[in-house]
PDB file of N, CA and C in Angstrom:
ATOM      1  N   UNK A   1       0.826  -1.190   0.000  1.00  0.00           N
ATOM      2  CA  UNK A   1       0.000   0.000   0.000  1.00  0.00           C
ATOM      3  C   UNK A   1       0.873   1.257   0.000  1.00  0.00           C
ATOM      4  N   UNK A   2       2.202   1.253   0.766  1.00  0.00           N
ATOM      5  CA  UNK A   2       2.470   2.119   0.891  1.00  0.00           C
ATOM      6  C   UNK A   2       3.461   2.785  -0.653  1.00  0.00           C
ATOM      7  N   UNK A   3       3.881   1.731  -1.365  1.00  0.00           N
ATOM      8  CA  UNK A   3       4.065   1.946  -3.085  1.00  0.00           C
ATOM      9  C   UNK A   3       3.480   2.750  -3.341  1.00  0.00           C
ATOM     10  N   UNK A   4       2.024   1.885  -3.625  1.00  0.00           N
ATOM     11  CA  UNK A   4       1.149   2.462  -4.082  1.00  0.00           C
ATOM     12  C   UNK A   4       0.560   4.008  -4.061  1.00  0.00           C
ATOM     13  N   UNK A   5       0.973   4.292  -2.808  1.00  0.00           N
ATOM     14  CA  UNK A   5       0.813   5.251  -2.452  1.00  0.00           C
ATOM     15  C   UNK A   5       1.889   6.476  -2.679  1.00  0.00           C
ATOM     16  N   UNK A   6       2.892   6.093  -2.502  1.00  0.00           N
ATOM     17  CA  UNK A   6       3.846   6.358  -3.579  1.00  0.00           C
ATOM     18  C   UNK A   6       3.859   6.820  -4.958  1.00  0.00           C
ATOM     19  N   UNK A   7       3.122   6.266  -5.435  1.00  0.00           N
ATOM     20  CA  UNK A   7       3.003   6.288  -6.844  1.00  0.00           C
ATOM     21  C   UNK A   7       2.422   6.925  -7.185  1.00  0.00           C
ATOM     22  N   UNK A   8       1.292   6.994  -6.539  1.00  0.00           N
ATOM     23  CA  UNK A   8      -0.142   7.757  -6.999  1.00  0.00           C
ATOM     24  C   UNK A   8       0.178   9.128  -6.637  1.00  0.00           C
ATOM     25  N   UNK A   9       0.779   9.472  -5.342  1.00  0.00           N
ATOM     26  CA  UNK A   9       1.512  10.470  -4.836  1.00  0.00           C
ATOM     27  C   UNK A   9       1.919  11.642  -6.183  1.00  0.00           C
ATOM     28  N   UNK A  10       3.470  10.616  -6.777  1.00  0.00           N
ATOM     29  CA  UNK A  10       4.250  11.386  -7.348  1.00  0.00           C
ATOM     30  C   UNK A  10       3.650  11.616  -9.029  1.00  0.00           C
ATOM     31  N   UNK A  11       3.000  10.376  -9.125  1.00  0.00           N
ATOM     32  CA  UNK A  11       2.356  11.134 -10.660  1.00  0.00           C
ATOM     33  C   UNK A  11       0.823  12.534  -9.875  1.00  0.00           C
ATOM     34  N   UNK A  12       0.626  11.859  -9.286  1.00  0.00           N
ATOM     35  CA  UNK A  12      -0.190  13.443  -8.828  1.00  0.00           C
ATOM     36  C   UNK A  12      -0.032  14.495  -9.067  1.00  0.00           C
ATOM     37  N   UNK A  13       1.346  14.611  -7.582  1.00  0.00           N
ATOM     38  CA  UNK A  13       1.656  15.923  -7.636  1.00  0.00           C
ATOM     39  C   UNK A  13       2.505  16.363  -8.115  1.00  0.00           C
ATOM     40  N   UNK A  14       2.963  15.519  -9.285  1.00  0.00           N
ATOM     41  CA  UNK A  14       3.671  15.828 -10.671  1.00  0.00           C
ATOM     42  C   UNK A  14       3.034  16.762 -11.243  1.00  0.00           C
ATOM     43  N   UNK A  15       1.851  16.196 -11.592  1.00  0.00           N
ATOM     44  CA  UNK A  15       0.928  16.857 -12.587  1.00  0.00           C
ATOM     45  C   UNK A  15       0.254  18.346 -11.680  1.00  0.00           C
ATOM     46  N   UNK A  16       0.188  18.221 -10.674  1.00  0.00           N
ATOM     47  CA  UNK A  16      -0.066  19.391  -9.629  1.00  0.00           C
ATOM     48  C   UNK A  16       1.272  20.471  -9.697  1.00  0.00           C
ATOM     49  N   UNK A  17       2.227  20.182  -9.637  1.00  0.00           N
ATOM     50  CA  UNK A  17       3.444  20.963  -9.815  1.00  0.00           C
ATOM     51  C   UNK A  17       3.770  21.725 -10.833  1.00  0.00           C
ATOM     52  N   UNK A  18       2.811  21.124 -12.008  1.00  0.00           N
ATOM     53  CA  UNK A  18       3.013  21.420 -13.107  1.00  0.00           C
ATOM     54  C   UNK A  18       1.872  22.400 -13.293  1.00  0.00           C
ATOM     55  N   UNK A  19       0.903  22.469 -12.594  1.00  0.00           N
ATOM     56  CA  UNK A  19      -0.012  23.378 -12.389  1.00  0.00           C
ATOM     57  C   UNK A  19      -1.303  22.838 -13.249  1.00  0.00           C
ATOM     58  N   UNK A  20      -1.477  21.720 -13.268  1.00  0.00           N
ATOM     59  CA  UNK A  20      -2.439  20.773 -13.711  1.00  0.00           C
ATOM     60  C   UNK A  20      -3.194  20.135 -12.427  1.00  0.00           C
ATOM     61  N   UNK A  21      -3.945  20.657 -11.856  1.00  0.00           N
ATOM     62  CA  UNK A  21      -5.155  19.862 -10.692  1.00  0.00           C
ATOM     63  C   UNK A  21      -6.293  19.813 -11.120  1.00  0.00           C
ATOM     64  N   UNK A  22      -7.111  20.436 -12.282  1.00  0.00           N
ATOM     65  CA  UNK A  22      -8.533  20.314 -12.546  1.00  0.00           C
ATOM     66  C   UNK A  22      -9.148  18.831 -12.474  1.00  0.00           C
ATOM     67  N   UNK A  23      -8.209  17.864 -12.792  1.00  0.00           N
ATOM     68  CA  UNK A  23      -8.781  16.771 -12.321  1.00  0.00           C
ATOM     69  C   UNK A  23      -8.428  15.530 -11.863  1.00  0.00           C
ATOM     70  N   UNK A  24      -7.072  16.472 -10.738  1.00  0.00           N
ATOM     71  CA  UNK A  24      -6.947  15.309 -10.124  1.00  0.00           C
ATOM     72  C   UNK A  24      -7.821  14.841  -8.878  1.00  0.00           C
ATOM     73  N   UNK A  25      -8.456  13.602  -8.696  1.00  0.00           N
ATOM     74  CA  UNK A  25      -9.475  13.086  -7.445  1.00  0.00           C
ATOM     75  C   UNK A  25      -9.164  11.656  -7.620  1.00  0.00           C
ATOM     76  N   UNK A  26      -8.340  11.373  -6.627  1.00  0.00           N
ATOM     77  CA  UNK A  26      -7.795  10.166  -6.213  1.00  0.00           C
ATOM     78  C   UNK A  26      -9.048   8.687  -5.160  1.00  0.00           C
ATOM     79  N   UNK A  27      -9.098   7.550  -5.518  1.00  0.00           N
ATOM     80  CA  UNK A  27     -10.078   7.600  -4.312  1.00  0.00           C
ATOM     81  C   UNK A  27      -8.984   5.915  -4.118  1.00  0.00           C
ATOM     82  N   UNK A  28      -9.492   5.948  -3.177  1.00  0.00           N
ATOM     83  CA  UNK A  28      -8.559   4.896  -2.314  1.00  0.00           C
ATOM     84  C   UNK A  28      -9.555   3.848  -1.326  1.00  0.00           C
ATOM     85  N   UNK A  29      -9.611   2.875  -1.926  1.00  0.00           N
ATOM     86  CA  UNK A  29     -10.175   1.294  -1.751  1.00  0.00           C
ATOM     87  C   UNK A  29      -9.617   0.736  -0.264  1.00  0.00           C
ATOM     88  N   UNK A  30      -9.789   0.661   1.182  1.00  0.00           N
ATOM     89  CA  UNK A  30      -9.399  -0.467   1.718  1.00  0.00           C
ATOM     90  C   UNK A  30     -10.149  -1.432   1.813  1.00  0.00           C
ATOM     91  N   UNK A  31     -10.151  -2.895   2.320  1.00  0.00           N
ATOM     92  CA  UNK A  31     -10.451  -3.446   2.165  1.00  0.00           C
ATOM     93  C   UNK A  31     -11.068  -4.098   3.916  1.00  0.00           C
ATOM     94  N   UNK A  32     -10.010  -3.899   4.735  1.00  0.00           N
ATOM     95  CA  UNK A  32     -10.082  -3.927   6.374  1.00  0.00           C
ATOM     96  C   UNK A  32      -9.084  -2.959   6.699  1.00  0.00           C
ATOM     97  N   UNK A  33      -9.590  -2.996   7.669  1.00  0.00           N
ATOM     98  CA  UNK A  33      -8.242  -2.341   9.109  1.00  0.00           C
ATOM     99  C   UNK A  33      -8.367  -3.337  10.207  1.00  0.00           C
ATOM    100  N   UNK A  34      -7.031  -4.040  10.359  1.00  0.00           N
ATOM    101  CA  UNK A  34      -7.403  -4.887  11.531  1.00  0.00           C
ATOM    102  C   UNK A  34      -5.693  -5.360  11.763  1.00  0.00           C
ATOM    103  N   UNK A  35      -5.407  -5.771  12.894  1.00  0.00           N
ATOM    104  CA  UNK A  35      -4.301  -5.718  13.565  1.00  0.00           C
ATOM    105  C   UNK A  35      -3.162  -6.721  13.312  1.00  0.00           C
ATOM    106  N   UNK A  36      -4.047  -7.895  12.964  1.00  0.00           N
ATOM    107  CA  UNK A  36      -3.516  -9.382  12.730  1.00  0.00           C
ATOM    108  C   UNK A  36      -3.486 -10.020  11.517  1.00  0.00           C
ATOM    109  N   UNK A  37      -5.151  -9.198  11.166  1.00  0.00           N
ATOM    110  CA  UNK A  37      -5.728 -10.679   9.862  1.00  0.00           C
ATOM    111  C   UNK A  37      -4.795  -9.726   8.797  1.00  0.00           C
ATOM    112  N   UNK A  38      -4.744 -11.339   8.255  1.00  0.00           N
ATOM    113  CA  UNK A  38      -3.796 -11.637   6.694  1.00  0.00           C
ATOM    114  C   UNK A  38      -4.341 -10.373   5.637  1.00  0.00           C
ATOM    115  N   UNK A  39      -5.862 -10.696   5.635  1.00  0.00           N
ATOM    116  CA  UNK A  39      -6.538 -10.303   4.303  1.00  0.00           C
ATOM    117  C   UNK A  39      -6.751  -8.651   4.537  1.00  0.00           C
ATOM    118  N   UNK A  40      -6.128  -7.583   5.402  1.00  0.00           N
ATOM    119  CA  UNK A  40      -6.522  -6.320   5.979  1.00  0.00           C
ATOM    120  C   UNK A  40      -5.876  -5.720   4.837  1.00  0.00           C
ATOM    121  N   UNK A  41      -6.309  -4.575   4.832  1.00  0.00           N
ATOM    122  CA  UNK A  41      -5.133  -3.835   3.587  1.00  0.00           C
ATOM    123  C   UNK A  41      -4.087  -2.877   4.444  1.00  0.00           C
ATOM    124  N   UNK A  42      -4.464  -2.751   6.019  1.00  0.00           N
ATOM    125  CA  UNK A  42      -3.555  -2.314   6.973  1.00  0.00           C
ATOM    126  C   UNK A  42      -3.702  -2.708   8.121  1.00  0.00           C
ATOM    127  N   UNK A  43      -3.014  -2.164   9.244  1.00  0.00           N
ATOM    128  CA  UNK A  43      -3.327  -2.486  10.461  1.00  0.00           C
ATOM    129  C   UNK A  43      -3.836  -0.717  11.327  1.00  0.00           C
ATOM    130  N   UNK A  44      -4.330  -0.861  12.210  1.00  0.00           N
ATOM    131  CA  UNK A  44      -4.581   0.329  12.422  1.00  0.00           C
ATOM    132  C   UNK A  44      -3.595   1.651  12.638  1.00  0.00           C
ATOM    133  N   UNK A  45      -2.832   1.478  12.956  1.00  0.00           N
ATOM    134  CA  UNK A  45      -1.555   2.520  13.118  1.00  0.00           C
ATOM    135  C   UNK A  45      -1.129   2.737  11.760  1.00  0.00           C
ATOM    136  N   UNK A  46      -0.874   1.772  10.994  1.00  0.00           N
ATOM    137  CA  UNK A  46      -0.437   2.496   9.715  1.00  0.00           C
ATOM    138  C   UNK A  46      -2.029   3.008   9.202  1.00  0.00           C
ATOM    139  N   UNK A  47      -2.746   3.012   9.022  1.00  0.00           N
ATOM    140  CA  UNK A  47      -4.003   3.407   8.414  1.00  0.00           C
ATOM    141  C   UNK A  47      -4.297   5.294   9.033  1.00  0.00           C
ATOM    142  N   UNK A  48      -3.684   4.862  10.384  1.00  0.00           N
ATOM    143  CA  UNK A  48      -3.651   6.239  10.959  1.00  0.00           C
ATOM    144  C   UNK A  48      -2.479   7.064  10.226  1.00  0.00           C
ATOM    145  N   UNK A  49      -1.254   6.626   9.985  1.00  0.00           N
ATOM    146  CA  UNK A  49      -0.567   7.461   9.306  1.00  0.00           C
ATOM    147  C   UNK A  49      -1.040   7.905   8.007  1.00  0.00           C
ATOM    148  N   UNK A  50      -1.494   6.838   7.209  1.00  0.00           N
ATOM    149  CA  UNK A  50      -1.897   7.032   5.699  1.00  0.00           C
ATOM    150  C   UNK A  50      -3.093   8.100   5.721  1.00  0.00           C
ATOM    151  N   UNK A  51      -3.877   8.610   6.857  1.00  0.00           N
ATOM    152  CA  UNK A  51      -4.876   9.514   6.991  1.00  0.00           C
ATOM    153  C   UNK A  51      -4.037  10.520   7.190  1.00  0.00           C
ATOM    154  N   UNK A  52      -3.260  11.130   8.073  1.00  0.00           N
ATOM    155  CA  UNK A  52      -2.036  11.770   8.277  1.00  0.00           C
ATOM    156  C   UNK A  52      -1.433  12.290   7.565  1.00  0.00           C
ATOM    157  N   UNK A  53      -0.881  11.391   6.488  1.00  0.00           N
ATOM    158  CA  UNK A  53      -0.228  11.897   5.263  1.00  0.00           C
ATOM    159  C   UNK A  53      -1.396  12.220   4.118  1.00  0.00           C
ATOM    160  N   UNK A  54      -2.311  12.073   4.024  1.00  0.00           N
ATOM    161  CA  UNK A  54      -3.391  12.154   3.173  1.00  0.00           C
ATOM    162  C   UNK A  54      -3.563  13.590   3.462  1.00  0.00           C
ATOM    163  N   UNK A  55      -4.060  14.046   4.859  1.00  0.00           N
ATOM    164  CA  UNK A  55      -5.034  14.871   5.082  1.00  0.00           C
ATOM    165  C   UNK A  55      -4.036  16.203   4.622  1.00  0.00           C
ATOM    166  N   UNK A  56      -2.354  15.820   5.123  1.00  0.00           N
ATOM    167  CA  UNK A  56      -1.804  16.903   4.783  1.00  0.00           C
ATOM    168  C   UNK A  56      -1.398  17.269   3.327  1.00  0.00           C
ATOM    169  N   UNK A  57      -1.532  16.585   2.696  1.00  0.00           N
ATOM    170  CA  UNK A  57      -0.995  16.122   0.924  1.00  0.00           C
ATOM    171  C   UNK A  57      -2.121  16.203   0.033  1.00  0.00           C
ATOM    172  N   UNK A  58      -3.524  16.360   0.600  1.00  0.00           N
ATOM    173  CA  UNK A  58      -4.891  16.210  -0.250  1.00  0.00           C
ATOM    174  C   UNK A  58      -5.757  17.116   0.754  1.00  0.00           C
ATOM    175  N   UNK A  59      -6.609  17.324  -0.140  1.00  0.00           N
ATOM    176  CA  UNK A  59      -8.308  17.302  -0.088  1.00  0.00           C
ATOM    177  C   UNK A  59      -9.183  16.241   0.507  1.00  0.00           C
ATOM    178  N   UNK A  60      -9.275  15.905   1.333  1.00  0.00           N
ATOM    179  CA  UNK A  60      -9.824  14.286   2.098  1.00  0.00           C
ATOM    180  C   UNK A  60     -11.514  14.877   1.504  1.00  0.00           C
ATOM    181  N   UNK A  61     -12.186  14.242   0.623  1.00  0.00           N
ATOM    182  CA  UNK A  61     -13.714  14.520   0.239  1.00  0.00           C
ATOM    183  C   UNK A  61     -14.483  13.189   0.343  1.00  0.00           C
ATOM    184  N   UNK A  62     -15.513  13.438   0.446  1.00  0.00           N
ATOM    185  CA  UNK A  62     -16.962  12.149   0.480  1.00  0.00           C
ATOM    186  C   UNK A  62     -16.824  11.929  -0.347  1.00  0.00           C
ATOM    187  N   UNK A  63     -16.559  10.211  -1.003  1.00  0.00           N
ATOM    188  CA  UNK A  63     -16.794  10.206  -1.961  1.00  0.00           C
ATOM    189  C   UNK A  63     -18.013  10.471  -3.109  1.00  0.00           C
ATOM    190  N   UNK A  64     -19.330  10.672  -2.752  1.00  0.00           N
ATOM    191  CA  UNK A  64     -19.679  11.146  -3.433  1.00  0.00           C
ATOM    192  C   UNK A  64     -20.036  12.821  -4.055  1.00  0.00           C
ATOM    193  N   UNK A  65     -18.966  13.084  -3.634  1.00  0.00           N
ATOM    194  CA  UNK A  65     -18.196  14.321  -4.056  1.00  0.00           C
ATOM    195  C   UNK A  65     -17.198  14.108  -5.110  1.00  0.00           C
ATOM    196  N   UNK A  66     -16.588  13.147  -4.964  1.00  0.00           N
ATOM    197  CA  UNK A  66     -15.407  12.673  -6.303  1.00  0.00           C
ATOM    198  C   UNK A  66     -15.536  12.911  -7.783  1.00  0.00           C
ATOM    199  N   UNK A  67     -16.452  12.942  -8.283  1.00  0.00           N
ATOM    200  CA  UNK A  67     -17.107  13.161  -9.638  1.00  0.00           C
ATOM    201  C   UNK A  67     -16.788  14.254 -10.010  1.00  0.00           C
ATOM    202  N   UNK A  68     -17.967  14.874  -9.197  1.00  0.00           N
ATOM    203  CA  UNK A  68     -17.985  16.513  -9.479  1.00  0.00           C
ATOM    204  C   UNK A  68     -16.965  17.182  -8.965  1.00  0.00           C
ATOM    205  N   UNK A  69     -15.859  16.806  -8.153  1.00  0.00           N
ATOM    206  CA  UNK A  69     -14.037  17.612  -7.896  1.00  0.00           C
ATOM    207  C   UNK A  69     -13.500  17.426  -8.969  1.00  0.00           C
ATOM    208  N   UNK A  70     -14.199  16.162  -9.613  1.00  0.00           N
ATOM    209  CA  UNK A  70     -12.827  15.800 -10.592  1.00  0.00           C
ATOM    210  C   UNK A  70     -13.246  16.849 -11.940  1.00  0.00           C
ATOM    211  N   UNK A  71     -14.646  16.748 -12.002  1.00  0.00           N
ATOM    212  CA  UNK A  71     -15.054  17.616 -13.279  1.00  0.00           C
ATOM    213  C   UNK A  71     -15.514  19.034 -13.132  1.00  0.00           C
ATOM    214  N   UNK A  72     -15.429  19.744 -12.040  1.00  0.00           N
ATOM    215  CA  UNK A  72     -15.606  20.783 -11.353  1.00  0.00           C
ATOM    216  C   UNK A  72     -15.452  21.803 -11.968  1.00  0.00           C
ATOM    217  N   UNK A  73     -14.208  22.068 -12.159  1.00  0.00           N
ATOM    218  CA  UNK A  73     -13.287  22.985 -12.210  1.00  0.00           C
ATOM    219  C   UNK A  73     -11.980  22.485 -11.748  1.00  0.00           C
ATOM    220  N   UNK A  74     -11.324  23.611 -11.549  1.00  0.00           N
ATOM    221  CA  UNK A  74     -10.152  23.632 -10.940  1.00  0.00           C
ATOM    222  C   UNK A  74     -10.026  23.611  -9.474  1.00  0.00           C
ATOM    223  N   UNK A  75      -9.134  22.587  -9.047  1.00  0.00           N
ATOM    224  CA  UNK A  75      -9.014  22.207  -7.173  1.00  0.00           C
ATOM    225  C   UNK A  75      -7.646  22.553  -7.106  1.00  0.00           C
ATOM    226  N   UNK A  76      -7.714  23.651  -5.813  1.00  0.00           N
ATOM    227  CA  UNK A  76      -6.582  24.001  -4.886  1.00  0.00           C
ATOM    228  C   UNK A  76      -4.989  23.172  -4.824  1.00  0.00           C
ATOM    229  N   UNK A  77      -5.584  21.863  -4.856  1.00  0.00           N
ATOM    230  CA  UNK A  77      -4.774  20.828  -4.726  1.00  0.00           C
ATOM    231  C   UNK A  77      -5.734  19.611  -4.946  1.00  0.00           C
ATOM    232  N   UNK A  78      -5.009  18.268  -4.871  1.00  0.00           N
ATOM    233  CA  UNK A  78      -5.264  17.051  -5.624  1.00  0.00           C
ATOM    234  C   UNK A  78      -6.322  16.640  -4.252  1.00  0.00           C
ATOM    235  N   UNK A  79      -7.448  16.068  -5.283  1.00  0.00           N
ATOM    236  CA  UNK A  79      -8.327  15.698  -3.674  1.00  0.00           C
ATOM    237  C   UNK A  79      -8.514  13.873  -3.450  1.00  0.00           C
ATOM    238  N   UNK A  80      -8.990  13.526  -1.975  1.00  0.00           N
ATOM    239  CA  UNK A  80      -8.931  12.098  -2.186  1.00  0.00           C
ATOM    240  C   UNK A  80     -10.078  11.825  -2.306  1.00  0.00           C
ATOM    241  N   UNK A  81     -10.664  10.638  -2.058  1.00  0.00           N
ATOM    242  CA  UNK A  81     -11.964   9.829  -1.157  1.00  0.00           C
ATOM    243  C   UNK A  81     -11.441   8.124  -0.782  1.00  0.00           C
ATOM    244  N   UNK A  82     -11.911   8.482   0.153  1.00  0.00           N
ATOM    245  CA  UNK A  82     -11.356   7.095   0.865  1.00  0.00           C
ATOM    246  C   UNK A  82     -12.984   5.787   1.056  1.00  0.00           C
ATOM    247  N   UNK A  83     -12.737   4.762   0.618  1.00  0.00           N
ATOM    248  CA  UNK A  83     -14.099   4.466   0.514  1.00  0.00           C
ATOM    249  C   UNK A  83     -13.532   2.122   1.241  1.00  0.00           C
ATOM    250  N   UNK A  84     -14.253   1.869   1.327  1.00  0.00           N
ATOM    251  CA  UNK A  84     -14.191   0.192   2.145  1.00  0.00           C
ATOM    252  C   UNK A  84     -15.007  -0.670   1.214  1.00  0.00           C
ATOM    253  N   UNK A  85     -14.233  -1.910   0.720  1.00  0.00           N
ATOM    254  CA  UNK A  85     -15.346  -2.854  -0.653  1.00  0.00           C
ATOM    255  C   UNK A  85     -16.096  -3.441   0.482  1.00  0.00           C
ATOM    256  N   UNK A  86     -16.053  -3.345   1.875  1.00  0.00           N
ATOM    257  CA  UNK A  86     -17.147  -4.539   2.715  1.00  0.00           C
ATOM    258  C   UNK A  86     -17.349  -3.812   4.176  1.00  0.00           C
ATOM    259  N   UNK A  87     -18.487  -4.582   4.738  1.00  0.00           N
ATOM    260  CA  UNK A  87     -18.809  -4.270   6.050  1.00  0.00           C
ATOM    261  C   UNK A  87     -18.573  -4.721   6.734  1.00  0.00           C
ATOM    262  N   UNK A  88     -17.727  -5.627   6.993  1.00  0.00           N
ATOM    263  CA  UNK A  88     -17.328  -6.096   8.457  1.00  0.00           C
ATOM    264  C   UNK A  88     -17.166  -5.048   9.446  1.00  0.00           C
ATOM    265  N   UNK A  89     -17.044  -5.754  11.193  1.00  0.00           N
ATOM    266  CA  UNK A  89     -17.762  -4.941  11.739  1.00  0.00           C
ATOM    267  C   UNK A  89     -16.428  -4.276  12.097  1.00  0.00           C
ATOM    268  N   UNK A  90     -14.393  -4.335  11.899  1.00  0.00           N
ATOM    269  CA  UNK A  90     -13.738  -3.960  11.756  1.00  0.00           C
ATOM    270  C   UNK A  90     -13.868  -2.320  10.953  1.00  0.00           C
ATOM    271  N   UNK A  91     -14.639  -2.246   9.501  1.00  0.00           N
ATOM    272  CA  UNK A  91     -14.850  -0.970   9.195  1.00  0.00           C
ATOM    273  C   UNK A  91     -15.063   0.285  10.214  1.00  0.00           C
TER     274      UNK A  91
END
């Protein structure tokens, strides 16, 4: 995750640097947060950092806000949405 995050990062705020944000809106999939299990996409402490580094590096938005940031107009800076594929009671 944290690649990934990486990645998405630097082509971002590549394109942000470059003075291109009209449509950047990033949204970001976990899957769990949980301490032990295998199948989590973090554990809680790192999940707390990745909010951390998010909140200071982005726009943290609802995702159903994502659409219309991305086709908006122009954003300040690159925005996220953070969204979960399941309900377990870990969410």
């Amino acid at each position: 995750m944290k690649r990934l995050l990486k990645s998405l990062s630097a082509h971002t705020l590549g394109r942000w640097m470059a003075g291109d944000t009209s449509d950047r809106v990033v949204v970001l999939c976990y899957h769990s947060i949980h301490p032990t299990k295998e199948f989590s996409s973090t554990d809680p402490a790192m999940f707390d950092q990745h909010l951390g580094w998010l909140k200071r590096n982005y726009d943290v938005i609802p995702f159903r806000q994502a659409w219309e940031a991305a086709h908006g107009g122009r954003l300040s800076r690159p925005a996220v949405a953070i969204t979960f594929d399941d309900s377990y009671a870990d969410n």
